[in-house]
C-alpha atoms as a PDB file:
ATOM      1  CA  UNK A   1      29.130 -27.689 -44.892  1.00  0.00           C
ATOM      2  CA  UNK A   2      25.813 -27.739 -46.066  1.00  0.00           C
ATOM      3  CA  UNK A   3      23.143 -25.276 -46.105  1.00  0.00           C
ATOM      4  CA  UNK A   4      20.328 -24.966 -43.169  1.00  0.00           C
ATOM      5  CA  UNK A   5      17.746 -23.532 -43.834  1.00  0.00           C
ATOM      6  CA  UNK A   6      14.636 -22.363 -41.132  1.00  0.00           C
ATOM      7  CA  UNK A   7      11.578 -23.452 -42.825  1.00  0.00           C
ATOM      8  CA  UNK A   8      10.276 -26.210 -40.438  1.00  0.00           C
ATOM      9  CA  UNK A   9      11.636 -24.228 -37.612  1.00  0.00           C
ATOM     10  CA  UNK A  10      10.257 -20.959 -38.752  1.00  0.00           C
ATOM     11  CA  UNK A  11       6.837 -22.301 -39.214  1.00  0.00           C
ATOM     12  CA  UNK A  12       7.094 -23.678 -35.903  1.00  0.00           C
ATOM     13  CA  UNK A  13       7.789 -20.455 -34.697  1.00  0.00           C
ATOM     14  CA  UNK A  14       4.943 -18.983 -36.315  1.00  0.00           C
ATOM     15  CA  UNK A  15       2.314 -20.981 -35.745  1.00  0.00           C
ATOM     16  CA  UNK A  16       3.558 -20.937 -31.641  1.00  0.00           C
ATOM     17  CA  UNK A  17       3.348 -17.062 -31.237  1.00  0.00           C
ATOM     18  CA  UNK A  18       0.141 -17.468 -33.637  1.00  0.00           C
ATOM     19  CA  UNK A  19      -1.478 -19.636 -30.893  1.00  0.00           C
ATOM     20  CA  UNK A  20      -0.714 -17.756 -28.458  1.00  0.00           C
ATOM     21  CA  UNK A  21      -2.068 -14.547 -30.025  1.00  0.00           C
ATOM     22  CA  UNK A  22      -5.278 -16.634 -30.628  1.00  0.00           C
ATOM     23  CA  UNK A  23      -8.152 -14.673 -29.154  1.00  0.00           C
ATOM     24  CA  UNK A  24      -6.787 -11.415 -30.540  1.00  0.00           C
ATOM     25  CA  UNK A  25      -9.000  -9.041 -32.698  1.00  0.00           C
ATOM     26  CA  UNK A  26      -8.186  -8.624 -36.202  1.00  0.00           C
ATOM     27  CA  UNK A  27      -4.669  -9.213 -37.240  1.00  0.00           C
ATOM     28  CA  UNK A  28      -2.825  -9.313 -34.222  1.00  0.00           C
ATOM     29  CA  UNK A  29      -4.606 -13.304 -34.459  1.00  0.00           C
ATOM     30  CA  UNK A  30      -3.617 -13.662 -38.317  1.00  0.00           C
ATOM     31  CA  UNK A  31      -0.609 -11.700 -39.505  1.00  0.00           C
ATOM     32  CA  UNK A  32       2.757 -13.433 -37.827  1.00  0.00           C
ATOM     33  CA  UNK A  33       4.444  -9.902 -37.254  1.00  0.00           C
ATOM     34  CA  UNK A  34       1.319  -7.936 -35.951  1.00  0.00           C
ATOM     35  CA  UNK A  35       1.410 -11.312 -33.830  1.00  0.00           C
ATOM     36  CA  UNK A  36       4.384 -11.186 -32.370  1.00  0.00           C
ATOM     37  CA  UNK A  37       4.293  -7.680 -31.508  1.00  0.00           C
ATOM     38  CA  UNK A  38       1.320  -8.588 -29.951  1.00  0.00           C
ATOM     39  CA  UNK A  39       2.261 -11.351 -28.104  1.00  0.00           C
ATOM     40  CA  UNK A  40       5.709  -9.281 -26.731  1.00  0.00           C
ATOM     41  CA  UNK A  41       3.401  -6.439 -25.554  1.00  0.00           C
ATOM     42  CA  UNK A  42       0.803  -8.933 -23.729  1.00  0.00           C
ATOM     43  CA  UNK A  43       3.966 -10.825 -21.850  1.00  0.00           C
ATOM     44  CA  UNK A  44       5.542  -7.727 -20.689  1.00  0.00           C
ATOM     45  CA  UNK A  45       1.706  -6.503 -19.395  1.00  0.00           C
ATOM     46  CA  UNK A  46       1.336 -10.075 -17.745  1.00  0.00           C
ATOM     47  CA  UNK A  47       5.085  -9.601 -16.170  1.00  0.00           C
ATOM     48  CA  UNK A  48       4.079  -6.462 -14.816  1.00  0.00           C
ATOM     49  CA  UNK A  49       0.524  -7.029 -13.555  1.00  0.00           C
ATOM     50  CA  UNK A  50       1.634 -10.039 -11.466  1.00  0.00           C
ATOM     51  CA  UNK A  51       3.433  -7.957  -9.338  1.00  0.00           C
ATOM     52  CA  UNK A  52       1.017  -5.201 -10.013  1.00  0.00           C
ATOM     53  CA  UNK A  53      -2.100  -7.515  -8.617  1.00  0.00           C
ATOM     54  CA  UNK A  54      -0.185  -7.594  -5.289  1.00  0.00           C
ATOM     55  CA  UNK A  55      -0.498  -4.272  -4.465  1.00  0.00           C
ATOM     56  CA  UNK A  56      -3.935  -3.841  -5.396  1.00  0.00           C
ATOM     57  CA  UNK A  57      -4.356  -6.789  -3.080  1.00  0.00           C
ATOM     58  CA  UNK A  58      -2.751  -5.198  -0.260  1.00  0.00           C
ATOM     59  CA  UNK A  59      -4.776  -2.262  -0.451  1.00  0.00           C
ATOM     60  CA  UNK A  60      -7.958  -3.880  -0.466  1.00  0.00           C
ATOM     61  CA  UNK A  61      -7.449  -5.736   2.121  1.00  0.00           C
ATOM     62  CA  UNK A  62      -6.060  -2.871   4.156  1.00  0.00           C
ATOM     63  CA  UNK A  63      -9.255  -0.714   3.040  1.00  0.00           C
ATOM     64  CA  UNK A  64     -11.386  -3.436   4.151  1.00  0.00           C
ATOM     65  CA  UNK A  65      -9.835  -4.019   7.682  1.00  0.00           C
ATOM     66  CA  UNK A  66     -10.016  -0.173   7.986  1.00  0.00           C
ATOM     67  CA  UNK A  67     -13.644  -0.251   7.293  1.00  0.00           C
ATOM     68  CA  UNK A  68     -14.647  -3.137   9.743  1.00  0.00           C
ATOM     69  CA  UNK A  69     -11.897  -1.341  12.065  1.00  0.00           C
ATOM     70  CA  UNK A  70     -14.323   1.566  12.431  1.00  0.00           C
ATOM     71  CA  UNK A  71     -17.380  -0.172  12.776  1.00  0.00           C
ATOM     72  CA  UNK A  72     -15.213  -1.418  15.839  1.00  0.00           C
ATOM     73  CA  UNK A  73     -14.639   1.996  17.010  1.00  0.00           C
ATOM     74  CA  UNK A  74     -11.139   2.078  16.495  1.00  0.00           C
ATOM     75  CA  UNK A  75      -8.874   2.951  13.054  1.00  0.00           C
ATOM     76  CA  UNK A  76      -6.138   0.680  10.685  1.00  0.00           C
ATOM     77  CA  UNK A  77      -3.378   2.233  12.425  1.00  0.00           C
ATOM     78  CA  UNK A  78      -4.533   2.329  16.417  1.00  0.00           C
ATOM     79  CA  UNK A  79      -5.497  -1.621  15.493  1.00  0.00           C
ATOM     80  CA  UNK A  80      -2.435  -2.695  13.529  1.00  0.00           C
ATOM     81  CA  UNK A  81      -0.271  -1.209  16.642  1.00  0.00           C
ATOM     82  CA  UNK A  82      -1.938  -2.825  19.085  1.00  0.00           C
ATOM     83  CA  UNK A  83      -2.318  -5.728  17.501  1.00  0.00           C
ATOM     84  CA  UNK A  84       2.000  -5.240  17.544  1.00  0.00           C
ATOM     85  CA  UNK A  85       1.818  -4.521  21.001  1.00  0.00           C
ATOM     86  CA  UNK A  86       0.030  -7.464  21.868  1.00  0.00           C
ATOM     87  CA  UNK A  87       1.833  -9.731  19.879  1.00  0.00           C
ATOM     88  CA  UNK A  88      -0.919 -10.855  17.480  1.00  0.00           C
ATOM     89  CA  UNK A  89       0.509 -12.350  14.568  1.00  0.00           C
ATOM     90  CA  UNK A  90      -2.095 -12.268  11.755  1.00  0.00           C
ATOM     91  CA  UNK A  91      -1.204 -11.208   8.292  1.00  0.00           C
ATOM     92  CA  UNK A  92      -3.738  -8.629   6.329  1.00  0.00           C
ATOM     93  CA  UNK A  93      -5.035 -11.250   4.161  1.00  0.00           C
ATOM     94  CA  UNK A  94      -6.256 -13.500   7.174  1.00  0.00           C
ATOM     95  CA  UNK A  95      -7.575 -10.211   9.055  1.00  0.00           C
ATOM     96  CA  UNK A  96      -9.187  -8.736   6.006  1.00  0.00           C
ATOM     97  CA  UNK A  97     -10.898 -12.322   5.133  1.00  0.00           C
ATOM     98  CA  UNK A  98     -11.850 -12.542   9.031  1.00  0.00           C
ATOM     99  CA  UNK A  99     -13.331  -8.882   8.783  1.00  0.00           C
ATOM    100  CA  UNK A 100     -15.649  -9.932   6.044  1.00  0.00           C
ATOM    101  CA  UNK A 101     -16.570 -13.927   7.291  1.00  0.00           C
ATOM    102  CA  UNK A 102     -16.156 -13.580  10.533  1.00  0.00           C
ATOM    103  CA  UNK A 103     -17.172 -10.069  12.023  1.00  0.00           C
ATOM    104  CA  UNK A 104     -17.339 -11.657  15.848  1.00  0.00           C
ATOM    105  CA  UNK A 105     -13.902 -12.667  15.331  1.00  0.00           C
ATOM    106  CA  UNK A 106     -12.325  -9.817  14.248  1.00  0.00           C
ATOM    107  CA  UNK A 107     -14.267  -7.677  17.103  1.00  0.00           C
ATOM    108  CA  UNK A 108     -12.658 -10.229  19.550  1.00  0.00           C
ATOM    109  CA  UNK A 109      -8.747  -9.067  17.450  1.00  0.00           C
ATOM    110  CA  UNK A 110      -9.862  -5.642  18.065  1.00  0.00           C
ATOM    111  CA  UNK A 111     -10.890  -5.855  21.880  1.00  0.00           C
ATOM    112  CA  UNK A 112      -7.156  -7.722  22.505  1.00  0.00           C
ATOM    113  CA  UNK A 113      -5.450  -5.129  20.402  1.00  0.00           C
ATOM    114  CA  UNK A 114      -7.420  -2.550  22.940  1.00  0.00           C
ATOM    115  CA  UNK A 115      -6.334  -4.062  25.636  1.00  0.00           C
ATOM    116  CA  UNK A 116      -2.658  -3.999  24.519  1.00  0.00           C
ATOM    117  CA  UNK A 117      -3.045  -0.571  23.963  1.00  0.00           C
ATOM    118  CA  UNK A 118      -4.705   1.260  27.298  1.00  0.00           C
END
């Protein structure tokens, strides 16, 4: 059999992980193994911070609802149970946006989750 060897493969290699390392400082753009090492570090963070942006998604939302829950005279936990109680179905991303756009709206959430409630 005859020899293979990597060079058109290789460069391709390189000059993929080299692109994707563009807008690096110094020679984690340049030098193919700084690079790389670069590039494995910034997929792993990516990996991680998409699940990671969830959370902190979650817990602004539930910080927001909280605050426009106590401008409402009531608290994040006494609302999200009687909003259970009353069998209103609205996620935290839809209450938190409506907390922000819509303050009328929520306050109307909040008086049915009252009612549920007493």
């Amino acid at each position: 059999m005859a020899r293979v060897k990597t060079g058109p493969y290789r460069r391709q290699h390189h000059k993929k992980v080299l692109k994707i390392t563009k807008g690096q400082f110094g020679t984690r753009s340049r030098l193919f193994r700084r690079a790389n090492e670069a590039m494995l570090k910034s997929m792993w963070y990516s990996y991680r911070d998409r699940r990671t942006r969830k959370r902190d998604l979650r817990r602004l939302w539930i910080t927001r609802i909280n605050a426009a829950a106590r401008l409402n005279n009531t608290t994040y936990s006494r609302l999200v149970h009687g909003m259970r109680a009353s069998h209103i179905a609205l996620n935290r991303k839809m209450l938190a946006d409506l907390a922000v756009r819509d303050p009328q709206a929520f306050a109307a959430v909040v008086a049915l989750a009252r009612t549920a409630q007493a």
